[in-house]
PDB file of N, CA and C in Angstrom:
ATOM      1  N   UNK A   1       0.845  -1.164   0.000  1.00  0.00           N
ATOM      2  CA  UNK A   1       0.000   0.000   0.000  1.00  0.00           C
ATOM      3  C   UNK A   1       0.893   1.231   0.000  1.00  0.00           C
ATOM      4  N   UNK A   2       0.630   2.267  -0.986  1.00  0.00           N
ATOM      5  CA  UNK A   2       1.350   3.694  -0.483  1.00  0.00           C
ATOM      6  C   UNK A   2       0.146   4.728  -0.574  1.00  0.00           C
ATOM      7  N   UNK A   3       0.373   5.710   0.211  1.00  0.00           N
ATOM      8  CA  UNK A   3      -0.264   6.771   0.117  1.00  0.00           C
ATOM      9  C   UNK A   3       0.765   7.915  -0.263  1.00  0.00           C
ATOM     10  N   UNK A   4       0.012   8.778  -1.700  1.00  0.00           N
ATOM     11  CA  UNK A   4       0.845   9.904  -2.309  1.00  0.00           C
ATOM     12  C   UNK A   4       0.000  11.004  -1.687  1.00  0.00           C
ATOM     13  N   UNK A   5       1.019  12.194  -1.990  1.00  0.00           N
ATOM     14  CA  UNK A   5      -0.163  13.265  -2.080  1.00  0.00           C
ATOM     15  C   UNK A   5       0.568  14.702  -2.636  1.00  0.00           C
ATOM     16  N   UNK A   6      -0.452  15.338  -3.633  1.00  0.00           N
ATOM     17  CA  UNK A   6      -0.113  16.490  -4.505  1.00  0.00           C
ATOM     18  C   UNK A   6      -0.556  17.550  -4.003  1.00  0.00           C
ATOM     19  N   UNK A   7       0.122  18.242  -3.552  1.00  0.00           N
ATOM     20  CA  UNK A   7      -0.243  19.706  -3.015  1.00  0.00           C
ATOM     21  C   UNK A   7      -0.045  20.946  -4.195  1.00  0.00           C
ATOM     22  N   UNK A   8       0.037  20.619  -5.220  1.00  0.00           N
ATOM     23  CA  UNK A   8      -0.778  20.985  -6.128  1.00  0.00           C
ATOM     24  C   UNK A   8      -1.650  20.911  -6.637  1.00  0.00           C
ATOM     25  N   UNK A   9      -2.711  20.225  -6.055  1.00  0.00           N
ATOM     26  CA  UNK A   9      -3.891  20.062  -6.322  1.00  0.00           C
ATOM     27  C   UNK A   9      -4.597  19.512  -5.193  1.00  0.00           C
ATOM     28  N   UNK A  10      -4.204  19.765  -3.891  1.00  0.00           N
ATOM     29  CA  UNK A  10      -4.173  18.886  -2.739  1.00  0.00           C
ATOM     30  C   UNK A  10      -5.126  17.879  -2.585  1.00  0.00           C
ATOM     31  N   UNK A  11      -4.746  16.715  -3.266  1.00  0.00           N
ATOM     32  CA  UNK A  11      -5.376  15.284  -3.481  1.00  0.00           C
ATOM     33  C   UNK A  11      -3.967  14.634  -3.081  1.00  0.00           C
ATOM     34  N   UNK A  12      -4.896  13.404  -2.103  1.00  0.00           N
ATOM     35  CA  UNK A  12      -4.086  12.224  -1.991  1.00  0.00           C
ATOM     36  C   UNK A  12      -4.717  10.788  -2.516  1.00  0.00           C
ATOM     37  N   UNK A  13      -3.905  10.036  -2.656  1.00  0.00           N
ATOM     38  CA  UNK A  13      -4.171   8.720  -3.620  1.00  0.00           C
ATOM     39  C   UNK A  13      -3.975   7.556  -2.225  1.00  0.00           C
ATOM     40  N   UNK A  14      -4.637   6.608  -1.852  1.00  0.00           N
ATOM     41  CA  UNK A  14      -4.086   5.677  -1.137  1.00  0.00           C
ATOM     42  C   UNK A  14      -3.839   4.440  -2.250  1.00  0.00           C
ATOM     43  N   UNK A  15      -2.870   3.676  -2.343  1.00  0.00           N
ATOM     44  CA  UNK A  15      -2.668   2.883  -3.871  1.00  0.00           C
ATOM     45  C   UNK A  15      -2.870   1.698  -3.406  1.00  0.00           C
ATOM     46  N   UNK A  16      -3.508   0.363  -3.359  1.00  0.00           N
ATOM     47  CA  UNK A  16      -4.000  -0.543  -2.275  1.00  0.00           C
ATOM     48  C   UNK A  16      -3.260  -1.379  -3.598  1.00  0.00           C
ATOM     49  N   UNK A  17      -3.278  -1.518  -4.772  1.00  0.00           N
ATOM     50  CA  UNK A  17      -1.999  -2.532  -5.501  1.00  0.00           C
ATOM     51  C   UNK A  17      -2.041  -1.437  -6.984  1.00  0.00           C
ATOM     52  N   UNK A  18      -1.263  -2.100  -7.409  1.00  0.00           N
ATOM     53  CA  UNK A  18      -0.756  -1.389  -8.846  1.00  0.00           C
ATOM     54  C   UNK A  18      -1.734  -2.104 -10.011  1.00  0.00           C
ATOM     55  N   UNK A  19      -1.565  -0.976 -10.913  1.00  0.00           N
ATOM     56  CA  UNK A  19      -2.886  -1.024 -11.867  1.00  0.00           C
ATOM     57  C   UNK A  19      -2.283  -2.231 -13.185  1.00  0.00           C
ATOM     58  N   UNK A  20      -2.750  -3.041 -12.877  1.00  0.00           N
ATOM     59  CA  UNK A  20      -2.664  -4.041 -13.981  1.00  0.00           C
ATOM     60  C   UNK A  20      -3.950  -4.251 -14.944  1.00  0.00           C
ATOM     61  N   UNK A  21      -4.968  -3.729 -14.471  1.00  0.00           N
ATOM     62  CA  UNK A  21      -5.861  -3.734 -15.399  1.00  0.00           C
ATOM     63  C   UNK A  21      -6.607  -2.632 -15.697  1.00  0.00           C
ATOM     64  N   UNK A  22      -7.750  -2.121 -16.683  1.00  0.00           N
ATOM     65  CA  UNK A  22      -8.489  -0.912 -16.726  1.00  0.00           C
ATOM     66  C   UNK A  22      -9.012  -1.110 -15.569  1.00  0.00           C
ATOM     67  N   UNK A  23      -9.512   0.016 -14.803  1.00  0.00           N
ATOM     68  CA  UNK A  23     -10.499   0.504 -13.717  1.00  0.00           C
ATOM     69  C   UNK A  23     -11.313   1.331 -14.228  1.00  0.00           C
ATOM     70  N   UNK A  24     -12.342   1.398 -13.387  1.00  0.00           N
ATOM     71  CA  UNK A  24     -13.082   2.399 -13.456  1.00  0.00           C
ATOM     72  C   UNK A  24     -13.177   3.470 -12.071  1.00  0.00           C
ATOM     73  N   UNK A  25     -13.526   4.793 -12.597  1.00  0.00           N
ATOM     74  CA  UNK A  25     -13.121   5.558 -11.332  1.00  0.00           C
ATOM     75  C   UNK A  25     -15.076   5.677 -10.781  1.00  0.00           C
ATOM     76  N   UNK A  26     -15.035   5.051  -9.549  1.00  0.00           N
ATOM     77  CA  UNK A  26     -16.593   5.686  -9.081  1.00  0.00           C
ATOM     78  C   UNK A  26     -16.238   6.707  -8.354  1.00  0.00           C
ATOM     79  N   UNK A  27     -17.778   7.539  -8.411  1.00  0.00           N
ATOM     80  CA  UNK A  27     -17.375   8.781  -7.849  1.00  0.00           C
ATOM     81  C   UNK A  27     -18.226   8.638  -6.581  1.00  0.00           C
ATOM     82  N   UNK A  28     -17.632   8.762  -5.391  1.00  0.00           N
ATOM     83  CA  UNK A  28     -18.463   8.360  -4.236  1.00  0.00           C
ATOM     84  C   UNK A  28     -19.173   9.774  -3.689  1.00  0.00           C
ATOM     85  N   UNK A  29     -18.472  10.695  -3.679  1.00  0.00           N
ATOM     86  CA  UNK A  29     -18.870  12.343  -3.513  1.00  0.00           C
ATOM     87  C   UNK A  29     -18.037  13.251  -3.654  1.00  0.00           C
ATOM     88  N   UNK A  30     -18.257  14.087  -3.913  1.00  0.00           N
ATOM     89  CA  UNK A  30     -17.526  15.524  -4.304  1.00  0.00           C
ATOM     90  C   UNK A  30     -15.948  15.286  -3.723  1.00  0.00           C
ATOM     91  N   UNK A  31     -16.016  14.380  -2.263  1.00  0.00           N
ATOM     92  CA  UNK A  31     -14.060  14.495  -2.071  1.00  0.00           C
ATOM     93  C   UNK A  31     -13.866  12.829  -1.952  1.00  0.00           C
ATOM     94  N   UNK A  32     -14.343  11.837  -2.640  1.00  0.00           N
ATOM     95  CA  UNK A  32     -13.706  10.749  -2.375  1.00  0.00           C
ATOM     96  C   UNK A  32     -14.180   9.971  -4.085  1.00  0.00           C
ATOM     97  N   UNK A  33     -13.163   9.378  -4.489  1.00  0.00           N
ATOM     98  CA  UNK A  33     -13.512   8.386  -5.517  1.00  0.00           C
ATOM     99  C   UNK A  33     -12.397   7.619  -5.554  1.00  0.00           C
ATOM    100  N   UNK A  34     -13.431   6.262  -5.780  1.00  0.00           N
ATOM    101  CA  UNK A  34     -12.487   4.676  -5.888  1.00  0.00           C
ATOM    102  C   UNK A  34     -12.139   4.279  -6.932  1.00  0.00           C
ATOM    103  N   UNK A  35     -11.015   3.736  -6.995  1.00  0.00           N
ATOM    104  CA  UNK A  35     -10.724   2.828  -8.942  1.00  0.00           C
ATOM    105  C   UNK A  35     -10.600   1.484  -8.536  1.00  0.00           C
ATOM    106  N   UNK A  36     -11.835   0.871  -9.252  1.00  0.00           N
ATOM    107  CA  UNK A  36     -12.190  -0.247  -9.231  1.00  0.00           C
ATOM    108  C   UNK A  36     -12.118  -1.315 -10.200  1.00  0.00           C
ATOM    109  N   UNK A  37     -11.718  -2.202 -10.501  1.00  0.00           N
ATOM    110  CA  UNK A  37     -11.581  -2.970 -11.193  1.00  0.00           C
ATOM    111  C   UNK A  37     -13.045  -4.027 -11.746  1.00  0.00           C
ATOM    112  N   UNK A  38     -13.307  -4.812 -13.173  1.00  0.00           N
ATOM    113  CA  UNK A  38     -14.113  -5.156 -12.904  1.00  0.00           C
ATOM    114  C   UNK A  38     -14.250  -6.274 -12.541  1.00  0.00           C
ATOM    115  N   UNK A  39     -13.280  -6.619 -11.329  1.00  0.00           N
ATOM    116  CA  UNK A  39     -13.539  -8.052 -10.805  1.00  0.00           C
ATOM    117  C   UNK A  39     -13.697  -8.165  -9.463  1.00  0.00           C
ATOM    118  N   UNK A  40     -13.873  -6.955  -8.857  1.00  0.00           N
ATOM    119  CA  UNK A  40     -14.167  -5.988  -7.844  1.00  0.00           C
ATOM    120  C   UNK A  40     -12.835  -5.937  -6.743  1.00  0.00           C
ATOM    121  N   UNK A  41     -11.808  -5.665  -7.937  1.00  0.00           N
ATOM    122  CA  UNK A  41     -10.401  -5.433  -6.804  1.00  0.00           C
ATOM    123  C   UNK A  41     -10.666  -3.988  -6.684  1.00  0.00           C
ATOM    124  N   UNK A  42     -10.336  -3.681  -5.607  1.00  0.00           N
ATOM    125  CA  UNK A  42     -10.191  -2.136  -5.442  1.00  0.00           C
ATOM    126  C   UNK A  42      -8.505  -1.591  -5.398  1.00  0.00           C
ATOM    127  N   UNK A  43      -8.323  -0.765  -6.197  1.00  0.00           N
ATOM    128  CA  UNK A  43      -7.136  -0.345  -6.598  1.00  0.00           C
ATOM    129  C   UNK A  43      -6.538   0.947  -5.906  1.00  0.00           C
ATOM    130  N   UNK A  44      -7.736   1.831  -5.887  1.00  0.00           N
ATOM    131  CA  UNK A  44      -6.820   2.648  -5.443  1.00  0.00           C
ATOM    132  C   UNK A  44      -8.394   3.774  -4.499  1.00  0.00           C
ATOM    133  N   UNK A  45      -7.803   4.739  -3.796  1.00  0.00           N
ATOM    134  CA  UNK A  45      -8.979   5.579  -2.993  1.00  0.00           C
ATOM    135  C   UNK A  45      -8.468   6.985  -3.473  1.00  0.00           C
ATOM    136  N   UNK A  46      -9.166   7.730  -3.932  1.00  0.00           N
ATOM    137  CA  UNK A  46      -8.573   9.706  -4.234  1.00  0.00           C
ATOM    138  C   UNK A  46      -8.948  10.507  -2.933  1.00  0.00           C
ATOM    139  N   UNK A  47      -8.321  11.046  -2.647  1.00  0.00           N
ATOM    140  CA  UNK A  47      -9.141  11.776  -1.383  1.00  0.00           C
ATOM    141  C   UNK A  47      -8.859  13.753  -2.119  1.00  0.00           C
ATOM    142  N   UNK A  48      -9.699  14.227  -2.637  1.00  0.00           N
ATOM    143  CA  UNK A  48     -10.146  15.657  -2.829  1.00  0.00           C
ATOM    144  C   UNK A  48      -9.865  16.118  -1.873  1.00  0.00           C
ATOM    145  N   UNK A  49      -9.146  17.501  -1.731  1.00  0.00           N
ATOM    146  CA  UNK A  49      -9.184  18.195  -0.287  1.00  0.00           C
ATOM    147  C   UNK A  49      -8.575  17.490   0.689  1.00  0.00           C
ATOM    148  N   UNK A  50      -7.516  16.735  -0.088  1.00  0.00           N
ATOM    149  CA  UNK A  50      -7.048  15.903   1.408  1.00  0.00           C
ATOM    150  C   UNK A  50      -6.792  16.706   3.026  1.00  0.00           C
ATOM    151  N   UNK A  51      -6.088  17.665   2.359  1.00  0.00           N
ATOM    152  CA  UNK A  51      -5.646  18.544   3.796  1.00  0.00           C
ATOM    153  C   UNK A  51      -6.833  18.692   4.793  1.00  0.00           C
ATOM    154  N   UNK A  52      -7.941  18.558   3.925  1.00  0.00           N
ATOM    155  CA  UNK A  52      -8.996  18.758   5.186  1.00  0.00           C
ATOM    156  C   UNK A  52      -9.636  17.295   5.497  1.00  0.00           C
ATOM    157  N   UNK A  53      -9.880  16.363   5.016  1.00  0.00           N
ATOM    158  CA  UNK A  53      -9.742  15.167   5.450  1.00  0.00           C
ATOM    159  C   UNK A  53      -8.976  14.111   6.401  1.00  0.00           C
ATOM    160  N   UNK A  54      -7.646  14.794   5.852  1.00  0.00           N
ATOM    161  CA  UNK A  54      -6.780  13.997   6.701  1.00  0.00           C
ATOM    162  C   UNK A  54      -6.259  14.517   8.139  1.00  0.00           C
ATOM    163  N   UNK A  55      -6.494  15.927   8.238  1.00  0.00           N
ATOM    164  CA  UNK A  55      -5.963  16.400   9.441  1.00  0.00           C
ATOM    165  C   UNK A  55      -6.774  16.688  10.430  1.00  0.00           C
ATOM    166  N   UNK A  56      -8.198  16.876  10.070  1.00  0.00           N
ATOM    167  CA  UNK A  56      -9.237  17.011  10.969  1.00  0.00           C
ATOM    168  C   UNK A  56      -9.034  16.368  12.208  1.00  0.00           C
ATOM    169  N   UNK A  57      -9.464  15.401  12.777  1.00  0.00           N
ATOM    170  CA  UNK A  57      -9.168  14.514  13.889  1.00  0.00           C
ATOM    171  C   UNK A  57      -8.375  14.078  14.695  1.00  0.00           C
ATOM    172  N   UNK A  58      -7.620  13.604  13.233  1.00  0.00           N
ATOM    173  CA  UNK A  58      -6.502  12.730  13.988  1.00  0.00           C
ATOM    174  C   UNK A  58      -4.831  14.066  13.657  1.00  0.00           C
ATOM    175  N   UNK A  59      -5.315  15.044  13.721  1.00  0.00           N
ATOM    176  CA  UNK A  59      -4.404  15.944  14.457  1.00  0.00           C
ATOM    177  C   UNK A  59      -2.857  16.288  12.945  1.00  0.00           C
ATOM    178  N   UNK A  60      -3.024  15.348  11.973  1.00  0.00           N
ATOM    179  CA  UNK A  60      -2.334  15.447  10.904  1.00  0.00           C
ATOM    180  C   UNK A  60      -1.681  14.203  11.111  1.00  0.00           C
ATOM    181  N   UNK A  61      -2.072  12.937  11.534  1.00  0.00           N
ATOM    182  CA  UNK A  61      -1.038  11.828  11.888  1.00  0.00           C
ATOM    183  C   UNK A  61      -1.956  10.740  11.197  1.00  0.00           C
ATOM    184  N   UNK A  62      -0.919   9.762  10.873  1.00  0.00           N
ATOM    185  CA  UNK A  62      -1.990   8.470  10.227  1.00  0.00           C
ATOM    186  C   UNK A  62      -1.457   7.210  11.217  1.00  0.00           C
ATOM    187  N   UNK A  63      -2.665   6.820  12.160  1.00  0.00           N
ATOM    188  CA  UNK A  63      -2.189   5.567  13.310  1.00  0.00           C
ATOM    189  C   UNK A  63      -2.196   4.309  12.551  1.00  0.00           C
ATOM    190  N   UNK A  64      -1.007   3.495  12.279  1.00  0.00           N
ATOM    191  CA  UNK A  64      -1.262   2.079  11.401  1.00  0.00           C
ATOM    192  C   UNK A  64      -1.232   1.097  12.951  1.00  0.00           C
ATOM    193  N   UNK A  65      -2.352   0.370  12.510  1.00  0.00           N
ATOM    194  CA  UNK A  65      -2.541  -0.470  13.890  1.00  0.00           C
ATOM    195  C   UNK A  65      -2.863  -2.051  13.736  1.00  0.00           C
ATOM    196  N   UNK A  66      -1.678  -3.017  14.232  1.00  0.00           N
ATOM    197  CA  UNK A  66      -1.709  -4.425  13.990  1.00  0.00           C
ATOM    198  C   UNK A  66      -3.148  -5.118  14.580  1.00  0.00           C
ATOM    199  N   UNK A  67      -3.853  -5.520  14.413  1.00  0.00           N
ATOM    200  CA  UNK A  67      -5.258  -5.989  15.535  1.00  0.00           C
ATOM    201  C   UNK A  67      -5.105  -7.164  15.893  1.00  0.00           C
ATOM    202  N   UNK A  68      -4.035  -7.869  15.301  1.00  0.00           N
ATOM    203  CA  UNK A  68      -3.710  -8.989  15.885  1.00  0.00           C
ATOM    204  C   UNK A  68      -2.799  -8.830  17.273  1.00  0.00           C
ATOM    205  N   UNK A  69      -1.702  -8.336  17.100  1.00  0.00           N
ATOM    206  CA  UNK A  69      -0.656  -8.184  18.137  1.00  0.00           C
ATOM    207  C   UNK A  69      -1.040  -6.216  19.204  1.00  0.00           C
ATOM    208  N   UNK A  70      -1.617  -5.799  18.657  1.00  0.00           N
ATOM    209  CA  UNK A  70      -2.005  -4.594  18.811  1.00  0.00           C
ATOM    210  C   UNK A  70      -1.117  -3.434  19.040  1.00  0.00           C
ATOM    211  N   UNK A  71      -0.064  -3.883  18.207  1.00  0.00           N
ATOM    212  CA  UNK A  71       1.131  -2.952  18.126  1.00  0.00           C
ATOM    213  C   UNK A  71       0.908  -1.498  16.961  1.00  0.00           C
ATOM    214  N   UNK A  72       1.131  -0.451  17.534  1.00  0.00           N
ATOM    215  CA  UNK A  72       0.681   0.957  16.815  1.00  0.00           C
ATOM    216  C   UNK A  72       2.043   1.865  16.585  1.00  0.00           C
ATOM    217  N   UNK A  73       2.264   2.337  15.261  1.00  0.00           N
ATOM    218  CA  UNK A  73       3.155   2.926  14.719  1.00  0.00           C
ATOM    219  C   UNK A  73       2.419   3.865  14.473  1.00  0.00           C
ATOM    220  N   UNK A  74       2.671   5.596  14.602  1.00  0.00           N
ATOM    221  CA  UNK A  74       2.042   7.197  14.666  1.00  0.00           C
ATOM    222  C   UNK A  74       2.960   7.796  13.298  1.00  0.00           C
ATOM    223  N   UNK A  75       2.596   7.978  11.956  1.00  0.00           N
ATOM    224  CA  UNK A  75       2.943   8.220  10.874  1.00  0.00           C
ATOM    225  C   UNK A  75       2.382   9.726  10.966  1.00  0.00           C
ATOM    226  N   UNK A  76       3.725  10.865  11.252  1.00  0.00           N
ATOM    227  CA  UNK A  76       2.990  12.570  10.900  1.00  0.00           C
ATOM    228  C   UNK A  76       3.343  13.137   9.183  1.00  0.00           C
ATOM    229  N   UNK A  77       2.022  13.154   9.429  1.00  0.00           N
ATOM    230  CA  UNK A  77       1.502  13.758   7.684  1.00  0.00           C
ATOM    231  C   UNK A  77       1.886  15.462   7.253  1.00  0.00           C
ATOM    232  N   UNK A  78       3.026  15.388   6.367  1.00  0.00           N
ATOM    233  CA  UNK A  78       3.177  17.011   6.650  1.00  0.00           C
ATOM    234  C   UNK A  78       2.591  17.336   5.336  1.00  0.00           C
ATOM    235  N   UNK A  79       1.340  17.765   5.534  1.00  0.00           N
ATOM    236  CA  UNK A  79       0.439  18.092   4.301  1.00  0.00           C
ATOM    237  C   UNK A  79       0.500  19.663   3.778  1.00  0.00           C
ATOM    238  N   UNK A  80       1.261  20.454   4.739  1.00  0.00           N
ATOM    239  CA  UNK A  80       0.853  22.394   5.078  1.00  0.00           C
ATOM    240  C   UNK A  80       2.052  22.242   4.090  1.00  0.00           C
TER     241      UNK A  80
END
């Protein structure tokens, strides 16, 4: 998985695998659309406006969290 992000256009991409086949982009709402494959892999997430998506809450940080072992790594997002 990577997550990009263009602050030229401040959109971020989360990339869940690499595009080996056509997708299609659904548009879920004005700041989120998925590329989907038609075998229902999901490829990738757009986030519109990321800066305001991603920093709201969780303070500008992305928590990756094991649920098996419940071990948590704090990833700071420098989006500004």
């Amino acid at each position: 998985m990577k997550l990009t992000y263009d602050p030229r256009y401040n959109i971020a991409y989360i990339r869940l695998h690499e595009k080996v086949t056509e997708v299609e982009t659904i548009k879920i709402s004005d700041e989120l659309n998925i590329d989907i494959a038609s075998d229902g892999t999901i490829y990738g997430i757009e986030l519109l406006n990321a800066n305001e998506q991603m920093q709201k809450e969780d303070k500008g940080k992305i928590l990756v969290i094991n649920e098996a072992t419940g071990e948590q790594v704090e990833v700071p997002l420098s989006l500004k």
